[in-house]
Protein backbone atom coordinates (compact mmCIF):
# COMPACT_ATOMS: atom_id res chain seq x y z
CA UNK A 1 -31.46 -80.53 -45.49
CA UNK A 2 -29.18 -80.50 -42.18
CA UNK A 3 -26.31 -80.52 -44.47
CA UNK A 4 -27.61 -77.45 -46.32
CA UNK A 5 -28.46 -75.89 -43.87
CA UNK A 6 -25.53 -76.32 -41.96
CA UNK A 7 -23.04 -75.74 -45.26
CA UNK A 8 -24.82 -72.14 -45.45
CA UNK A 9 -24.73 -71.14 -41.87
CA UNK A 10 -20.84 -71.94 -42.61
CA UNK A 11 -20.48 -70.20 -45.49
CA UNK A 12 -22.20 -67.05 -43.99
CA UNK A 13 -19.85 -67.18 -40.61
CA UNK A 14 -16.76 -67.00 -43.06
CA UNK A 15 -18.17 -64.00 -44.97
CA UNK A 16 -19.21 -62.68 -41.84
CA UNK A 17 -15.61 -63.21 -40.49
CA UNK A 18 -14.03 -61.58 -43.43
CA UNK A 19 -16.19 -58.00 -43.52
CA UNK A 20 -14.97 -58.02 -39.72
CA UNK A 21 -11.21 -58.38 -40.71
CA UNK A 22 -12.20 -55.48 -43.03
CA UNK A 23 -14.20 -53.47 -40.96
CA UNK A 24 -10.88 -53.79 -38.18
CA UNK A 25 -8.97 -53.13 -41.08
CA UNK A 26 -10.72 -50.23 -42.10
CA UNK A 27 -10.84 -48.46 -38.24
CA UNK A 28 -7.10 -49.16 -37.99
CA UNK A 29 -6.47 -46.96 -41.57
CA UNK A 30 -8.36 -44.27 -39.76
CA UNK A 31 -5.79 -44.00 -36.72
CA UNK A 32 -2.48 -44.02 -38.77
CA UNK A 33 -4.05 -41.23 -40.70
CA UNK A 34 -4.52 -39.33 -37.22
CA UNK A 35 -0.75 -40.24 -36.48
CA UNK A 36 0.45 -39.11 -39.83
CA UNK A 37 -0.15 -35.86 -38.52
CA UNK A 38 -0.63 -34.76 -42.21
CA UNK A 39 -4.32 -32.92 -42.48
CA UNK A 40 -5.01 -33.82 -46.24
CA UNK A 41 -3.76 -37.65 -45.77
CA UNK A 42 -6.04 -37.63 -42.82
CA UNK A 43 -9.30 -35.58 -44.86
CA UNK A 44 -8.63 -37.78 -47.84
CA UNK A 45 -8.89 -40.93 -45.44
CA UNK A 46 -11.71 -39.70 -43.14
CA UNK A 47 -13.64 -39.73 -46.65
CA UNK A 48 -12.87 -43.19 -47.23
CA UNK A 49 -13.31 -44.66 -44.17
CA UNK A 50 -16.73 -43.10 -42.75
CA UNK A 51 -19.80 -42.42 -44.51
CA UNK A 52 -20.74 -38.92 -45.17
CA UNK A 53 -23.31 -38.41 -42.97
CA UNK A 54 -22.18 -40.61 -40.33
CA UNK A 55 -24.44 -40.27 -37.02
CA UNK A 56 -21.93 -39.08 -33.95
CA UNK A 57 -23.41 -40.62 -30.50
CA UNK A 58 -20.36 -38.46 -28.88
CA UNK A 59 -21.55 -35.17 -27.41
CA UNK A 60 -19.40 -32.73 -29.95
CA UNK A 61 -18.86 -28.75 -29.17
CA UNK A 62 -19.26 -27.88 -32.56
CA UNK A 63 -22.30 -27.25 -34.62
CA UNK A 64 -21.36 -29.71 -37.95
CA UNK A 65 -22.68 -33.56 -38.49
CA UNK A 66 -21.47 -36.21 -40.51
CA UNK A 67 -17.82 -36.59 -41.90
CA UNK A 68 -17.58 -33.09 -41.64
CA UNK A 69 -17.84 -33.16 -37.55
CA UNK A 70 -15.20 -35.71 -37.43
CA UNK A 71 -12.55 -33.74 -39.43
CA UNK A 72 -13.56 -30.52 -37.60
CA UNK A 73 -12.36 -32.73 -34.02
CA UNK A 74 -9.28 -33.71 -35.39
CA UNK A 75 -8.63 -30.46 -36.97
CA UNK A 76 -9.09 -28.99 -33.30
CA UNK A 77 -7.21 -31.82 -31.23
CA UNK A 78 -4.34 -31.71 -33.93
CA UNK A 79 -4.17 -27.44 -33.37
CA UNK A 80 -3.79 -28.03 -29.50
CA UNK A 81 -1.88 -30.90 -29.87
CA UNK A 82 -0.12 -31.33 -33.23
CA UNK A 83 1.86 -34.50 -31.86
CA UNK A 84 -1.06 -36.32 -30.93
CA UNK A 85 -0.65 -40.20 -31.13
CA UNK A 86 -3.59 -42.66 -30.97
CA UNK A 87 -2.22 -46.38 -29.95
CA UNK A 88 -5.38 -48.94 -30.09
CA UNK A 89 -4.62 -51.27 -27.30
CA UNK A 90 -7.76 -53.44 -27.97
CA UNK A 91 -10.08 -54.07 -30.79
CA UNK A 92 -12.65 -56.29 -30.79
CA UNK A 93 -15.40 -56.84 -33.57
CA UNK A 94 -17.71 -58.59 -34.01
CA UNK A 95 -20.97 -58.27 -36.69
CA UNK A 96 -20.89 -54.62 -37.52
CA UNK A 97 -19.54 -53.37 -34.79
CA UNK A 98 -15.76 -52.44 -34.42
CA UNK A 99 -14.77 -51.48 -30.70
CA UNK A 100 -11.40 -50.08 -29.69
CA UNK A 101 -9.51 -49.24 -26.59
CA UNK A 102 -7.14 -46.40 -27.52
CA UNK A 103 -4.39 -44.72 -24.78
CA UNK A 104 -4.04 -41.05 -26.53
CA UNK A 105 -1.14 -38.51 -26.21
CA UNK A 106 0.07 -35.22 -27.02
CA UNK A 107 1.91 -32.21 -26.20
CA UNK A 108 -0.25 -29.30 -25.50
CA UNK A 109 1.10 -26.34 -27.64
CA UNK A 110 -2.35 -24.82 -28.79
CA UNK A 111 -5.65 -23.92 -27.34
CA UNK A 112 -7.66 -26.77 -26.30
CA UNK A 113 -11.29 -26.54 -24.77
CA UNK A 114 -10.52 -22.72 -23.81
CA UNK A 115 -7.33 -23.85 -21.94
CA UNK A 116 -4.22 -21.91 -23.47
CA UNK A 117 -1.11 -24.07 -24.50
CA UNK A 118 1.14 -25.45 -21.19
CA UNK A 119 3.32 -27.22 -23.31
CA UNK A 120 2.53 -30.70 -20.78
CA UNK A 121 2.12 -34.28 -22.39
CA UNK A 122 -0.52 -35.26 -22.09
CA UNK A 123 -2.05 -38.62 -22.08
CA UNK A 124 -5.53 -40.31 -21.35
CA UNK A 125 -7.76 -43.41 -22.41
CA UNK A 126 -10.75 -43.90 -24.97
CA UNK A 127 -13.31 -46.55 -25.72
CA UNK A 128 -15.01 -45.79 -29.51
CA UNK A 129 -17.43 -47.95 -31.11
CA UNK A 130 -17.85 -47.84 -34.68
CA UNK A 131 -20.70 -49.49 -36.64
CA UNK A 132 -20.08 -50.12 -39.76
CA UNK A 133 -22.43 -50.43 -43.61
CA UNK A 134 -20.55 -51.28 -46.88
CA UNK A 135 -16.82 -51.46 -45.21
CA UNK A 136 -17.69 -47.60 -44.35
CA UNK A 137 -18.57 -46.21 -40.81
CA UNK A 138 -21.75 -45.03 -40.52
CA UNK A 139 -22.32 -44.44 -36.48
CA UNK A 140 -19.91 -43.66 -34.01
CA UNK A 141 -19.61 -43.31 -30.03
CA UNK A 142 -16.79 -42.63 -27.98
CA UNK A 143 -15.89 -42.41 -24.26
CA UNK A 144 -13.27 -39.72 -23.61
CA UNK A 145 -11.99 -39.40 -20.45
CA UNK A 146 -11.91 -35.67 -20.40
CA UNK A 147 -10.74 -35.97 -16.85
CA UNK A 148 -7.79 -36.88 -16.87
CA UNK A 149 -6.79 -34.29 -19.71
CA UNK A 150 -7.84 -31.65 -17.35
CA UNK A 151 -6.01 -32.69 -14.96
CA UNK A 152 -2.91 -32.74 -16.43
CA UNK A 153 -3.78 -30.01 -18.13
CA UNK A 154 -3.47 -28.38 -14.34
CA UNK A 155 -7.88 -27.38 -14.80
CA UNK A 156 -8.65 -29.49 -12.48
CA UNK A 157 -6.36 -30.75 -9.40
CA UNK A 158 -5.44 -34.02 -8.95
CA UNK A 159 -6.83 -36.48 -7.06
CA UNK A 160 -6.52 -39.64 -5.40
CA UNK A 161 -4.25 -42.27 -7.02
């Protein structure tokens, strides 16, 4: 029975392992659509990779949900700063749960968050989990720092180092 048991538990840690590699693999496809820059390659994608009516844990200024909200952000960031690059510096998955540590950047050259373009790079750091159903995101949260865009933005004035 031990054996069973134990050739099971195996054989459910290597699927386990392998929806993970996809799930990574997934999240990844998502952020070289965002650097293509191009908005259908990164609609058609969005549709791919998260479920319609994925649940957004992120506070959002806009009033859609789901798949929808997601585009709608990117749509915006992508107007302000139509350069912007998303490295992921970490990822780490495990289960259904895909986390990434992502340094952002951009040149400000439209409105963002009521501030009018400055034409400054700027850069800052996110965390986003993503938690994932049938290789398709279905609930997202994110940590933005938002503070160190306004500050380089010039919103806000710099503080200590």
């Amino acid at each position: 029975m031990a054996t069973t048991e134990s050739s099971w538990r195996s054989k459910e840690k290597h699927m386990s392992e392998g929806q993970t590699a996809i799930n990574k693999a997934t999240w990844h496809r998502g952020s070289q659509a965002v650097n293509s820059g191009d908005a259908d390659l990164i609609s058609a994608t969005f549709d791919e990779v998260f479920d319609p009516d994925v649940v957004i844990r992120t506070p959002l200024p806009i009033g859609m949900t789901g798949v929808g909200a997601i585009k709608e952000v990117f749509t915006k960031l992508l107007g302000a700063f139509p350069d912007l690059h998303v490295t992921i510096e970490d990822v780490i998955a495990e289960g259904d749960k895909v986390v990434s540590r992502n340094t952002v950047s951009g040149t400000h050259q439209g409105e963002y968050m009521g501030i009018p373009p400055t034409g400054k790079t700027v850069t800052w750091k996110e965390i986003m989990i993503a938690r994932f159903e049938d290789g398709r995101v279905t609930e997202t949260w994110g940590v933005v720092d938002v503070l160190a865009q306004m500050r380089q933005l010039g919103v806000i004035p710099a503080g200590p180092s």
